[in-house]
N, C-alpha and C. Protein backbone atom coordinates (compact mmCIF):
# COMPACT_ATOMS: atom_id res chain seq x y z
N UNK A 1 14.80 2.80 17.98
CA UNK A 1 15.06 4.00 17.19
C UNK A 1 14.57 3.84 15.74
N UNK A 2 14.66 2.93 14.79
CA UNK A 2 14.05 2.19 13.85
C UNK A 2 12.92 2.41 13.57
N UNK A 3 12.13 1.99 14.40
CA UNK A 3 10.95 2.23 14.30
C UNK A 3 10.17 3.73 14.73
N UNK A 4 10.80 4.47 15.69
CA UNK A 4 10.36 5.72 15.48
C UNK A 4 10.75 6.38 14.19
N UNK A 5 12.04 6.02 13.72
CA UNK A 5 12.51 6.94 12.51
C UNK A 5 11.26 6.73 11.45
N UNK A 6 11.00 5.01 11.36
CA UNK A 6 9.81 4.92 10.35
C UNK A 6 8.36 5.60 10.37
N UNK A 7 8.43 5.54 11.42
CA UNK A 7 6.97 6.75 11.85
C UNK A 7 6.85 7.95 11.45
N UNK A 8 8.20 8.65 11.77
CA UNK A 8 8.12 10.28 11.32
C UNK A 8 8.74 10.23 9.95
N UNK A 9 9.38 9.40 8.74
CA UNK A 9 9.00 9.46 7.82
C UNK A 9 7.60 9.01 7.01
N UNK A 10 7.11 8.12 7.46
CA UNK A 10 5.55 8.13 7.32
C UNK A 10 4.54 9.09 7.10
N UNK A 11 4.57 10.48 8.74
CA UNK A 11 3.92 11.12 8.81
C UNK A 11 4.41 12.16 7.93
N UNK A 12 5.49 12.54 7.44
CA UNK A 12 6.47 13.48 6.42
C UNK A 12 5.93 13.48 5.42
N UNK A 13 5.06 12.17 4.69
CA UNK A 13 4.82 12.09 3.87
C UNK A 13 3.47 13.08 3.30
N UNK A 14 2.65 12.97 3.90
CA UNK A 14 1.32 14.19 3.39
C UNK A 14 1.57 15.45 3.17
N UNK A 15 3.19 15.77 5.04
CA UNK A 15 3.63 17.16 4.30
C UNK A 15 3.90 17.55 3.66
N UNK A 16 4.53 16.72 2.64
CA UNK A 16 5.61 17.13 1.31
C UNK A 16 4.43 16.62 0.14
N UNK A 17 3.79 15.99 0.29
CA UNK A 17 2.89 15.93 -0.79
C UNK A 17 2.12 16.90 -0.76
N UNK A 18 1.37 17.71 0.25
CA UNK A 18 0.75 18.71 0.58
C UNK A 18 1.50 20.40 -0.51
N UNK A 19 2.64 20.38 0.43
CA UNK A 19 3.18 21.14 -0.01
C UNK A 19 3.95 21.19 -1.81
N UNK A 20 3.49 20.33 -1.95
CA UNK A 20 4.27 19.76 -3.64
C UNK A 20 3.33 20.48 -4.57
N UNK A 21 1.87 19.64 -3.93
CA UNK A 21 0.41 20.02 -4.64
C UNK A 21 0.42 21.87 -4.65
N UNK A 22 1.20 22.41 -4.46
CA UNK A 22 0.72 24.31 -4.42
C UNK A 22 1.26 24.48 -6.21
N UNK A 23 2.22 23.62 -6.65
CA UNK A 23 2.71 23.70 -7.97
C UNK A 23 2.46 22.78 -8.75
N UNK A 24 2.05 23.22 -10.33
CA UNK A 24 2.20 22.02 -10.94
C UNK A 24 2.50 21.20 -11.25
N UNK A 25 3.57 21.31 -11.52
CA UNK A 25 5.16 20.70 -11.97
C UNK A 25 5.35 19.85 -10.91
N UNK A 26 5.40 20.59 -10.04
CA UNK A 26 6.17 19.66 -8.61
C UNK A 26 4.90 18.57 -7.77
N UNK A 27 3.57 19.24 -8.30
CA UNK A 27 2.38 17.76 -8.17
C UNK A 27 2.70 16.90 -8.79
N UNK A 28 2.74 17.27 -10.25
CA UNK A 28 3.11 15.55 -11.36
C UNK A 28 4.13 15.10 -11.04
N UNK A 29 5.48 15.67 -10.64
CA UNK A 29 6.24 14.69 -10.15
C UNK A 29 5.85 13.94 -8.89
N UNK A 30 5.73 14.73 -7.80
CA UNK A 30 4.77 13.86 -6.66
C UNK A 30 4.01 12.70 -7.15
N UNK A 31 3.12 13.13 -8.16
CA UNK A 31 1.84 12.13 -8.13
C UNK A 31 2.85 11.00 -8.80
N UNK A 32 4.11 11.28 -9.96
CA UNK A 32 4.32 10.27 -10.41
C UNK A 32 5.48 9.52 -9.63
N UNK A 33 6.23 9.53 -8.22
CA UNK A 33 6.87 9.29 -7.64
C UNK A 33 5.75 8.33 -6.83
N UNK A 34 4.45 9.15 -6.31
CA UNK A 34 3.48 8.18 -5.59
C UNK A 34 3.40 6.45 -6.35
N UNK A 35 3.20 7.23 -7.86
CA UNK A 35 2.69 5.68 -8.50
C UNK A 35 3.41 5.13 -8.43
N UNK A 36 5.06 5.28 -8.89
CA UNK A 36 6.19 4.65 -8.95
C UNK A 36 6.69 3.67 -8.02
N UNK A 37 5.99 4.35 -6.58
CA UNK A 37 6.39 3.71 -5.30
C UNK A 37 5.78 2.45 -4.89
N UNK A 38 4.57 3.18 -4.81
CA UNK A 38 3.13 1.74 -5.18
C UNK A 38 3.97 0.59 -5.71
N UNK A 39 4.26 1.01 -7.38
CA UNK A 39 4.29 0.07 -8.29
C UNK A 39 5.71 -1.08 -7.94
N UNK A 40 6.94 0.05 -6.78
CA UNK A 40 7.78 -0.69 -6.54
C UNK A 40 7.83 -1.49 -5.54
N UNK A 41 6.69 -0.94 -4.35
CA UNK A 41 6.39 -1.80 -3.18
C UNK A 41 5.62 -3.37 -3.63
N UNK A 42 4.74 -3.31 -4.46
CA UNK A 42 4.28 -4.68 -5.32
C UNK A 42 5.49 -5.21 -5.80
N UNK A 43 6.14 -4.90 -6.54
CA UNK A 43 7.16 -5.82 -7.83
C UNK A 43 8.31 -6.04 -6.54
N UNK A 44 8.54 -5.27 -5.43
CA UNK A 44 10.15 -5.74 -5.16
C UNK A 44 9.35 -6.51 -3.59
N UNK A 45 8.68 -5.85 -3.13
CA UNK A 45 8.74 -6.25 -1.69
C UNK A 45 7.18 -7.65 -1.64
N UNK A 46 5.96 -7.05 -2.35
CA UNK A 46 4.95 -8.06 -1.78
C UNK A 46 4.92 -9.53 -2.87
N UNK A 47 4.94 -8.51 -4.11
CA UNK A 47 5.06 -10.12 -4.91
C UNK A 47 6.14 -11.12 -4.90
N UNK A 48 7.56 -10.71 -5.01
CA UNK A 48 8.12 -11.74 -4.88
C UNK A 48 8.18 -12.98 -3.54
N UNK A 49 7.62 -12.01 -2.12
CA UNK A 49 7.32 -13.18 -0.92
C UNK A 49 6.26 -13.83 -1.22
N UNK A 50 5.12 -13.33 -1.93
CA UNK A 50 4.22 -13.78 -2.38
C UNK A 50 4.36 -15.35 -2.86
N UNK A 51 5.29 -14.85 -4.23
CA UNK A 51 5.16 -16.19 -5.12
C UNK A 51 6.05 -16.90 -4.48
N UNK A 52 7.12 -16.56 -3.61
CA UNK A 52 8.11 -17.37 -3.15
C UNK A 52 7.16 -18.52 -2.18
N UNK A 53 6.20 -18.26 -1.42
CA UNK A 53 5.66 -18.85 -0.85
C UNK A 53 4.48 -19.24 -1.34
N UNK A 54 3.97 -18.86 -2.05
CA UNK A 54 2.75 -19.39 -3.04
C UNK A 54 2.85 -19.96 -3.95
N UNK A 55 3.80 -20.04 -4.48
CA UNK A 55 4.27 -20.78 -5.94
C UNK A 55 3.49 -20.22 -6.83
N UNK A 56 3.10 -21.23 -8.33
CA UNK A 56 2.22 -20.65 -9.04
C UNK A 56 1.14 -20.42 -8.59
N UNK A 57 0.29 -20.68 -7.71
CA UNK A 57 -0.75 -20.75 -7.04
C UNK A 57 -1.24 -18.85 -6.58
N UNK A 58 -0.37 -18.68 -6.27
CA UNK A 58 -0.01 -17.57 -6.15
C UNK A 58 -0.20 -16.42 -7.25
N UNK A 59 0.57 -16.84 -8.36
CA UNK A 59 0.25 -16.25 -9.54
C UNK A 59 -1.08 -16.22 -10.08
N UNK A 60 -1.76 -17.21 -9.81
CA UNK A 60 -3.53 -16.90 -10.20
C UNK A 60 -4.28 -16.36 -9.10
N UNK A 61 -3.96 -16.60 -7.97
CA UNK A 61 -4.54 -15.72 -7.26
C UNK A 61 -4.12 -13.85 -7.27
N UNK A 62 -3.20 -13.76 -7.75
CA UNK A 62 -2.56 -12.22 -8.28
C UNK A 62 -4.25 -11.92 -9.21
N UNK A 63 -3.74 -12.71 -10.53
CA UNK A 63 -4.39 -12.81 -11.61
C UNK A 63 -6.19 -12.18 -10.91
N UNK A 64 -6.35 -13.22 -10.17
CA UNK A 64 -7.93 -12.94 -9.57
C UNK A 64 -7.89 -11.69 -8.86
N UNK A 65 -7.12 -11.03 -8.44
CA UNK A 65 -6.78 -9.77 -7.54
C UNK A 65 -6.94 -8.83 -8.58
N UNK A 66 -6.15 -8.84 -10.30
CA UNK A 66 -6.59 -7.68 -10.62
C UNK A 66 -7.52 -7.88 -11.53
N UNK A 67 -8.46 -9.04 -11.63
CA UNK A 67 -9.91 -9.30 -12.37
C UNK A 67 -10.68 -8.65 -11.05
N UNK A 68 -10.32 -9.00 -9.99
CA UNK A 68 -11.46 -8.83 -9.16
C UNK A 68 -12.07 -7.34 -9.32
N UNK A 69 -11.79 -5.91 -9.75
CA UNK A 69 -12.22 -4.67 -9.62
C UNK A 69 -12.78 -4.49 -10.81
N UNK A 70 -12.39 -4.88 -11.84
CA UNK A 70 -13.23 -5.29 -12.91
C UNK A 70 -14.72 -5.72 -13.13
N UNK A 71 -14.82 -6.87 -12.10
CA UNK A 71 -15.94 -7.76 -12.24
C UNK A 71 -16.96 -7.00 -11.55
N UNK A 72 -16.30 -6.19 -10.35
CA UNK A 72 -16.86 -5.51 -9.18
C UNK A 72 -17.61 -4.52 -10.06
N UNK A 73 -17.08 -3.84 -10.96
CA UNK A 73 -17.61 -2.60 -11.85
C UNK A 73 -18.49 -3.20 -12.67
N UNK A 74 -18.52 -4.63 -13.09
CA UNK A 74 -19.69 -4.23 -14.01
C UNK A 74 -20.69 -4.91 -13.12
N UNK A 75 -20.92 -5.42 -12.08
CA UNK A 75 -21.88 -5.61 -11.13
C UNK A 75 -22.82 -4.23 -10.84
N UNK A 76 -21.82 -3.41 -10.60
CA UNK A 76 -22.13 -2.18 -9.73
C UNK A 76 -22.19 -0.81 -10.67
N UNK A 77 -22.48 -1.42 -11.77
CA UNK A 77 -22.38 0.06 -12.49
C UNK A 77 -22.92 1.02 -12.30
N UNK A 78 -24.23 0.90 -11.67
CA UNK A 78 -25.25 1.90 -11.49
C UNK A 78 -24.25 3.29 -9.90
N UNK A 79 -23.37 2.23 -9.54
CA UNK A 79 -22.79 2.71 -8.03
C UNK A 79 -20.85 2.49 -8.09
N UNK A 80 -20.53 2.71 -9.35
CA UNK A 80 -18.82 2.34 -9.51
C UNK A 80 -18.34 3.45 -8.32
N UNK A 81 -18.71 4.49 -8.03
CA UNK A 81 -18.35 5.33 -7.25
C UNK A 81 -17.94 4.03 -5.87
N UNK A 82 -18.83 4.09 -5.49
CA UNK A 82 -18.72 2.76 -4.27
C UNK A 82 -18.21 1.91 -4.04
N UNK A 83 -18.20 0.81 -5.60
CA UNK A 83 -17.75 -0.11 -5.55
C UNK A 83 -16.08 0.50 -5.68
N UNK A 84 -15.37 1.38 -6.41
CA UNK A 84 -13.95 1.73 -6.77
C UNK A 84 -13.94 1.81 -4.92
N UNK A 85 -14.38 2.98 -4.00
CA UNK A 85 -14.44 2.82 -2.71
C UNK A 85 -13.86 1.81 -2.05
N UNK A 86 -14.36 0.76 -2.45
CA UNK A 86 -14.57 -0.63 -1.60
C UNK A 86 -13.16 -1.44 -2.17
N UNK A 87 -12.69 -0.99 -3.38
CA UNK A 87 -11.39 -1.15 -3.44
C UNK A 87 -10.16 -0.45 -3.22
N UNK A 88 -10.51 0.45 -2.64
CA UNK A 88 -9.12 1.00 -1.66
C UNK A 88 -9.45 0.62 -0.60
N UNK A 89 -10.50 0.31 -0.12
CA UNK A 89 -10.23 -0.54 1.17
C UNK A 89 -9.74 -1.42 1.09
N UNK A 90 -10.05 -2.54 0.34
CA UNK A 90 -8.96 -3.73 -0.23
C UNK A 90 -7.58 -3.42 -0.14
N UNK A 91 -7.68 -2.18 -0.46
CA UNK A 91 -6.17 -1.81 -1.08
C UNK A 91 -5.68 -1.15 0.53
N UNK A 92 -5.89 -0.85 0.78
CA UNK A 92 -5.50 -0.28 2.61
C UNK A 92 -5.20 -1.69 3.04
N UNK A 93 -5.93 -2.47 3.72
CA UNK A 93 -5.39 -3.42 3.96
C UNK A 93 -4.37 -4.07 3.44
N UNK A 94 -4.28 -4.10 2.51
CA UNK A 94 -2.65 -4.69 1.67
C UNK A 94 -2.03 -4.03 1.83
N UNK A 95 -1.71 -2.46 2.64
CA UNK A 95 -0.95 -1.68 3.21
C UNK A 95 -0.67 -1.76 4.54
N UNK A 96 -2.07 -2.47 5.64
CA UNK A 96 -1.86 -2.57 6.91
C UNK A 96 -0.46 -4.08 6.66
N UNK A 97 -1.23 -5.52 5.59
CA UNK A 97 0.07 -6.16 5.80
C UNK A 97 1.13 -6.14 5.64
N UNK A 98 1.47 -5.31 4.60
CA UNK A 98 2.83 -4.74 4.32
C UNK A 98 3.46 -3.87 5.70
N UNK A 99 2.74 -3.13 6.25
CA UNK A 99 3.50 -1.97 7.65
C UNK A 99 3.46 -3.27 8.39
N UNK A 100 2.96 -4.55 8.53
CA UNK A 100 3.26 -5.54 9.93
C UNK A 100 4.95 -5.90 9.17
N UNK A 101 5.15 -6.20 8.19
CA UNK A 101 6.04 -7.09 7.72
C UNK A 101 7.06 -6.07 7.87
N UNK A 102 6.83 -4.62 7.43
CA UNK A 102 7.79 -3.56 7.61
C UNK A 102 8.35 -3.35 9.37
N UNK A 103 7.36 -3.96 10.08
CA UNK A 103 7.85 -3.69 11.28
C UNK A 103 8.68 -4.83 11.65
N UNK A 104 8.24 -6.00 11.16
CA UNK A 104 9.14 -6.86 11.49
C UNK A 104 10.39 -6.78 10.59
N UNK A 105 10.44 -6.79 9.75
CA UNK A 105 12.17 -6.43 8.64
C UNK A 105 12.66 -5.22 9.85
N UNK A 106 12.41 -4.33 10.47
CA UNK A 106 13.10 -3.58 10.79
C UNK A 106 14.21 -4.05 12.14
N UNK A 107 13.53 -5.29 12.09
CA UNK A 107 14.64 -5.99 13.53
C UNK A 107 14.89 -7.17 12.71
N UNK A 108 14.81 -7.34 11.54
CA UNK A 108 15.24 -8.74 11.19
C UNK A 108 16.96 -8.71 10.99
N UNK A 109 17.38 -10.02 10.33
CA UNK A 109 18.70 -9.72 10.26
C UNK A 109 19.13 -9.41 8.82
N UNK A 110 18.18 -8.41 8.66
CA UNK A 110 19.00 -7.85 7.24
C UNK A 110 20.14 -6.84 7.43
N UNK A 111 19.82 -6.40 8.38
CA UNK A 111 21.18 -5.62 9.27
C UNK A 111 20.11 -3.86 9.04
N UNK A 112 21.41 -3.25 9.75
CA UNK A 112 20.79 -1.69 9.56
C UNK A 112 20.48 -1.11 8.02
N UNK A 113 21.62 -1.75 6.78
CA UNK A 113 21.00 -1.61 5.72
C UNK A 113 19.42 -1.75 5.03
N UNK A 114 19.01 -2.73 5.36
CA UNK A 114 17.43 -3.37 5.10
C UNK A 114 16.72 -2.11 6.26
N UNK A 115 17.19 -2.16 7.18
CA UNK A 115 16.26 -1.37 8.22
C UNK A 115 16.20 0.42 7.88
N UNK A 116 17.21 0.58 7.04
CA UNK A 116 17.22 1.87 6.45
C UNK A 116 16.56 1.73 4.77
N UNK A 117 16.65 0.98 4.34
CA UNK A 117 15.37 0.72 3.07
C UNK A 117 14.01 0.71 3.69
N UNK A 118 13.86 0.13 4.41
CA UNK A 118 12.49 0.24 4.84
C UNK A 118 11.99 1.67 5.17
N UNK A 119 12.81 2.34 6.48
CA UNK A 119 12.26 3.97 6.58
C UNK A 119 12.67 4.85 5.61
N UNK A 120 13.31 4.82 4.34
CA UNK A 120 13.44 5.60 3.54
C UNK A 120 12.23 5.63 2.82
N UNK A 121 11.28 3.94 2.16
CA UNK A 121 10.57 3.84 1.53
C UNK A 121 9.20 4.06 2.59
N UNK A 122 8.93 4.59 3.45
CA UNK A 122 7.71 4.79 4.27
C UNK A 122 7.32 5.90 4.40
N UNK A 123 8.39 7.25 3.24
CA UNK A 123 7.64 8.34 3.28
C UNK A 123 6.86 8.28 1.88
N UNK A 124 6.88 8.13 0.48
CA UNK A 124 6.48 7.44 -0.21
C UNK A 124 5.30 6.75 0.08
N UNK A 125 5.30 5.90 0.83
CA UNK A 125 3.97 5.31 1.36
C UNK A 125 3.11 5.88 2.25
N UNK A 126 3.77 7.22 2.82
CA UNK A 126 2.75 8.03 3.78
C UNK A 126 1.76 8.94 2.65
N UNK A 127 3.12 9.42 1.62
CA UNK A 127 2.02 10.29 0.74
C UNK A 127 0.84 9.20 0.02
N UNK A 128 1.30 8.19 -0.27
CA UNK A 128 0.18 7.07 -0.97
C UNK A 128 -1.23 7.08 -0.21
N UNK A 129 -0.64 6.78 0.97
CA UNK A 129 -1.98 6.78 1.85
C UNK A 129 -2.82 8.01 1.58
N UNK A 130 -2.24 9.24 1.99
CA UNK A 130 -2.83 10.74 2.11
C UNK A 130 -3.61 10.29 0.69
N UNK A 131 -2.98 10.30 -0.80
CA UNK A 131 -3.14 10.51 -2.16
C UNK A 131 -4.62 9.47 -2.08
N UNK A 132 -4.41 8.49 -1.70
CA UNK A 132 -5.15 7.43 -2.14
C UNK A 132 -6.86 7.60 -1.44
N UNK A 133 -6.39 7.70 0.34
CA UNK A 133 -7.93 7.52 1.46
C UNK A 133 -8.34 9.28 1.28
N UNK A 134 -7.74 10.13 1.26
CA UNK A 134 -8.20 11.67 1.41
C UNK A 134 -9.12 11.98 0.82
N UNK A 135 -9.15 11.96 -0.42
CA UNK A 135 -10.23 12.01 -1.69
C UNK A 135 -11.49 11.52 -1.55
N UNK A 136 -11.49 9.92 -1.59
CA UNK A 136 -12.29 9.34 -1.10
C UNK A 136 -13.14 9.37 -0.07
N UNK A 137 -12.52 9.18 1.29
CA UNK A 137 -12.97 8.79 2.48
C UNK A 137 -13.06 10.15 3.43
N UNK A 138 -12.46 11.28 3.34
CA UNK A 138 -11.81 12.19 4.10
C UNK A 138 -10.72 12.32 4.84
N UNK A 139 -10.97 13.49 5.43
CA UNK A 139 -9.27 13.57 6.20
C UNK A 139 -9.50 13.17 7.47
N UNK A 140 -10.59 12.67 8.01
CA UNK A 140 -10.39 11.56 9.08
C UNK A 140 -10.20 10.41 8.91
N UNK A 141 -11.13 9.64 7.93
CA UNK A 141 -10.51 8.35 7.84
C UNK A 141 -9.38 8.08 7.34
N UNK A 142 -8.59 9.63 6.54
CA UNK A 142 -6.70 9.44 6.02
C UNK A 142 -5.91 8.98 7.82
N UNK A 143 -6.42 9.85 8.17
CA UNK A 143 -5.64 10.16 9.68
C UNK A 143 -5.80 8.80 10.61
N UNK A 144 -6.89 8.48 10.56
CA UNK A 144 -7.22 7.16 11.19
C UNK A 144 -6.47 5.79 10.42
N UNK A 145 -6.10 6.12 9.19
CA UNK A 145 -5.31 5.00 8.04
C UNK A 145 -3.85 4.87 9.14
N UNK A 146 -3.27 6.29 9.02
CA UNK A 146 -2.22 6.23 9.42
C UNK A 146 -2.17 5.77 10.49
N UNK A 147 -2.64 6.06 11.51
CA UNK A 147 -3.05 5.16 12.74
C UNK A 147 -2.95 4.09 13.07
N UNK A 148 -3.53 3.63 12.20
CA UNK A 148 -3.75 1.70 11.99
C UNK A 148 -2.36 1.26 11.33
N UNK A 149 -1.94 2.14 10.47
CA UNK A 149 -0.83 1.55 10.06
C UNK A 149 0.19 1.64 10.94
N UNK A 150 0.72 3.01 11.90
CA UNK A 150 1.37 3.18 12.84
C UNK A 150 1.20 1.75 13.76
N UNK A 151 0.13 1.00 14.53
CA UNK A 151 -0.23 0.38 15.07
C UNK A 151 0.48 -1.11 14.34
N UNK A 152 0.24 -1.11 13.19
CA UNK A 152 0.35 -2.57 12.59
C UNK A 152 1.84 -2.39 12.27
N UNK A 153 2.45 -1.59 12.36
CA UNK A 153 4.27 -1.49 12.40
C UNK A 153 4.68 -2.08 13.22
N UNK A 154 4.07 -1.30 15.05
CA UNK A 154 4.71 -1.50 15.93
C UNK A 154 4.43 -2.54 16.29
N UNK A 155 2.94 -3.18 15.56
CA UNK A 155 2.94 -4.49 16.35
C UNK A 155 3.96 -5.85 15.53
N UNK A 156 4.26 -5.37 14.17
CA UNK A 156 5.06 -6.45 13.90
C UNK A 156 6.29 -6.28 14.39
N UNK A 157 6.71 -4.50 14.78
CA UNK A 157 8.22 -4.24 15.59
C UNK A 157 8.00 -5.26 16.71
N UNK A 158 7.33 -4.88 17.52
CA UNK A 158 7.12 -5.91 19.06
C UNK A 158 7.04 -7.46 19.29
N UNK A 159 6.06 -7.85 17.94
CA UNK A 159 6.04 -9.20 17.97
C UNK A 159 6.21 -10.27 17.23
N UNK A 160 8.09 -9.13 16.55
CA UNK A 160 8.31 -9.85 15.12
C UNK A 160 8.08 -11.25 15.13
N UNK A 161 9.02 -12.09 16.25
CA UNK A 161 9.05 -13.64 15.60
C UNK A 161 7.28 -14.37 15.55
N UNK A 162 6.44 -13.57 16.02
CA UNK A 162 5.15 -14.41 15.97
C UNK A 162 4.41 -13.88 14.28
N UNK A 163 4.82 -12.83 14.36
CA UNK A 163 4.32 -12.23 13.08
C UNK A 163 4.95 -12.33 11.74
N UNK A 164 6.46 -12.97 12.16
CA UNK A 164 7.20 -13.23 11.05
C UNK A 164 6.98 -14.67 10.60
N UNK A 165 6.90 -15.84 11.80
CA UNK A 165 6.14 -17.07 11.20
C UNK A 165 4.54 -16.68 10.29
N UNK A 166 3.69 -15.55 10.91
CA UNK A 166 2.65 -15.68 10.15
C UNK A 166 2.85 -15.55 8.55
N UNK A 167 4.06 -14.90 7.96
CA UNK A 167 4.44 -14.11 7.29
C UNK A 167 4.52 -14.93 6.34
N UNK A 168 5.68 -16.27 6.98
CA UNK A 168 6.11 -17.17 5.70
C UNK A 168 4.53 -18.30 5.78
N UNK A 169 3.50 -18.02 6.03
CA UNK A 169 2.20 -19.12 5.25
C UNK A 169 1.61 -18.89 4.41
N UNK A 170 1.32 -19.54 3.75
CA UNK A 170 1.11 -19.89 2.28
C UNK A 170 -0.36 -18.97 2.38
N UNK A 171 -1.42 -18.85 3.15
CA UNK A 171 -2.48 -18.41 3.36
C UNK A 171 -2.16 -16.49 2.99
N UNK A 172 -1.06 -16.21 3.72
CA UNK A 172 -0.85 -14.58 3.65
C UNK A 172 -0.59 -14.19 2.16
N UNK A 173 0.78 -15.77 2.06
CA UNK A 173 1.08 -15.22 0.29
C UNK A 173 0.11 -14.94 -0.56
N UNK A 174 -1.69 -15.77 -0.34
CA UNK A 174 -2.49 -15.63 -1.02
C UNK A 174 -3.28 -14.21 -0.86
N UNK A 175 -3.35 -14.09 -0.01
CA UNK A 175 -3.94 -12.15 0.45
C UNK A 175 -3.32 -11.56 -0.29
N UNK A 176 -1.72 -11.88 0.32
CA UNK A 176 -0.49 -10.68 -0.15
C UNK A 176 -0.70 -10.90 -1.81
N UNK A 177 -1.20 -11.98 -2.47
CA UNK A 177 -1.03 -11.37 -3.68
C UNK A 177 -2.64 -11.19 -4.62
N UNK A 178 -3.47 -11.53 -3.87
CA UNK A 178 -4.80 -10.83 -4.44
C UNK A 178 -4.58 -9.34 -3.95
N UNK A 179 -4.26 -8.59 -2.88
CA UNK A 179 -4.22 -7.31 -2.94
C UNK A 179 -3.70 -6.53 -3.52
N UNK A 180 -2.51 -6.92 -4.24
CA UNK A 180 -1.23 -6.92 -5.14
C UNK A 180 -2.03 -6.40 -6.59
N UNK A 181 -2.96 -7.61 -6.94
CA UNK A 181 -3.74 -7.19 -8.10
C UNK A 181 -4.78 -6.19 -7.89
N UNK A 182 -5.30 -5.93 -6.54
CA UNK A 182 -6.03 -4.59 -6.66
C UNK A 182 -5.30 -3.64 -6.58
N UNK A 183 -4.54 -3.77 -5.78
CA UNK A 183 -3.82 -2.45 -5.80
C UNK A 183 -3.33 -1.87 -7.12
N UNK A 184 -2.65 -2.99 -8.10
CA UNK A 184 -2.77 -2.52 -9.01
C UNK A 184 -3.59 -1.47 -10.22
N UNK A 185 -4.52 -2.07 -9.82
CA UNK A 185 -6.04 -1.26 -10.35
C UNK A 185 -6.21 0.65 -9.88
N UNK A 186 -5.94 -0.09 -8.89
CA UNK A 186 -5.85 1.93 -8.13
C UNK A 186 -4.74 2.57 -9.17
N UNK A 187 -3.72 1.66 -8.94
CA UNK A 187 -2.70 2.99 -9.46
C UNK A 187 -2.86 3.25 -10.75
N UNK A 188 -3.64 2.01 -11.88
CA UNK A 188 -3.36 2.35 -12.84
C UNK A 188 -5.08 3.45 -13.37
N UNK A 189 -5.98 3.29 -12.38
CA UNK A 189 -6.99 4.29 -12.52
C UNK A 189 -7.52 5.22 -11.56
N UNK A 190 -6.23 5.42 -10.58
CA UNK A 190 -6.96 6.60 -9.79
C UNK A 190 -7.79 6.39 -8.52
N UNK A 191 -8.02 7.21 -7.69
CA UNK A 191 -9.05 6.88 -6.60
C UNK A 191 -10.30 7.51 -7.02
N UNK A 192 -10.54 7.66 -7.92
CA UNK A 192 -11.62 8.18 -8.58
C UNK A 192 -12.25 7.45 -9.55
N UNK A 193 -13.53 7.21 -9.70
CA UNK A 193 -13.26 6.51 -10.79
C UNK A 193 -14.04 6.91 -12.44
N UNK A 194 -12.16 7.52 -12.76
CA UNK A 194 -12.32 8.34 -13.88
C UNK A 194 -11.47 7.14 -14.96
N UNK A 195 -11.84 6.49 -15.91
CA UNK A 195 -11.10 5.97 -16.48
C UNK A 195 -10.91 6.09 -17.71
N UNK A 196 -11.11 7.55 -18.33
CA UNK A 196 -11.18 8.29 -19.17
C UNK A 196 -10.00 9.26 -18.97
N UNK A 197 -10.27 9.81 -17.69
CA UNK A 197 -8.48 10.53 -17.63
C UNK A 197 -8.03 9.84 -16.55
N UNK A 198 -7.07 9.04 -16.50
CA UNK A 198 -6.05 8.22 -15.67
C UNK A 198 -5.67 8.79 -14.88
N UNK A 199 -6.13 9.56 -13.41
CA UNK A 199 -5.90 11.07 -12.89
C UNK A 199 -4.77 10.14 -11.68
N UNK A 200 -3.61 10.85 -11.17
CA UNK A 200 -2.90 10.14 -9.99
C UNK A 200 -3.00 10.92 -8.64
N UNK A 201 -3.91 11.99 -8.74
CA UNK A 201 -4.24 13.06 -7.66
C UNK A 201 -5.89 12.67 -6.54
């Protein structure tokens, strides 16, 4: 039951962002609830397993996560359009590992409390997705996001204890926290890459 509940708040999420976007007022709060969420899924849920299992090690690899979009831009200046691109894909994936870990917390023994933090915070992350791949990529590859993420839930629901050992190695903490630093980058400039107006739409 858990895990369906997390699904259809997931998919809830584009509706209400959809429907938010017809007003102004009620977009900027959207857009600024989107960032907020982002910003709380990094600080509460990926970095601290991160460093817990990475130690400082961890912390510079963060560090290299949010140099890395940086360095990417002045490589690619002639094509930042592309290269910003190529970092929400980065940044998707640090969303597929987060929905495995979300599927596994949802049978862990944090009890039904933890398992109700998790599907509360997965509509939030449905509009992120919509906000973030739509723009960019279209509304197939949004739809296909969700997909994959639906998929990478149920597979950590199904095969928590194999996916939950993957969870605590030191190798993931290092992903989990270079993506951490891109992701950062998105929220603080947009899926666009406007870095003149800081747009969250």
């Amino acid at each position: 039951m858990t895990l369906l509940l997390s699904i259809v708040a997931l998919l809830l999420g584009p509706l209400i962002y959809a429907a938010g976007r017809r007003h102004t007022l009620a977009k900027r709060g959207l857009d600024a609830i989107i960032v907020l969420s982002i910003a709380f899924i990094i600080a509460v849920h990926i970095l601290p397993e991160a460093f817990r299992h990475g130690g400082s090690l961890a912390l510079i690899v963060f560090l290299l996560g949010l140099a890395f979009p940086v360095l990417l831009e002045r490589l690619f200046r002639k094509a930042t359009d592309t290269a910003h691109q190529f970092i929400v894909a980065i940044a998707a994936m640090g969303l597929l590992i987060h929905a495995l870990i979300d599927g596994v917390a949802l049978i862990s023994e944090g009890g039904v409390g933890l398992a109700h933090a998790i599907i509360l915070h997965r509509l939030p992350v449905g509009m992120a997705i919509w906000w973030a791949i739509r723009p960019s990529f279209g509304r197939v590859a949004a739809v296909s996001a969700f997909g994959f993420v639906i998929l990478a839930t149920a597979s950590g629901y199904f095969l928590g204890d194999v996916i939950f050992e993957m969870a605590e190695t030191k190798v993931l903490a290092m992903l989990q926290a270079f993506v951490s630093g891109s992701l950062i980058h998105v929220v603080a400039f947009g899926v666009k890459h406007d870095h003149k107006d800081q747009p969250v739409a």
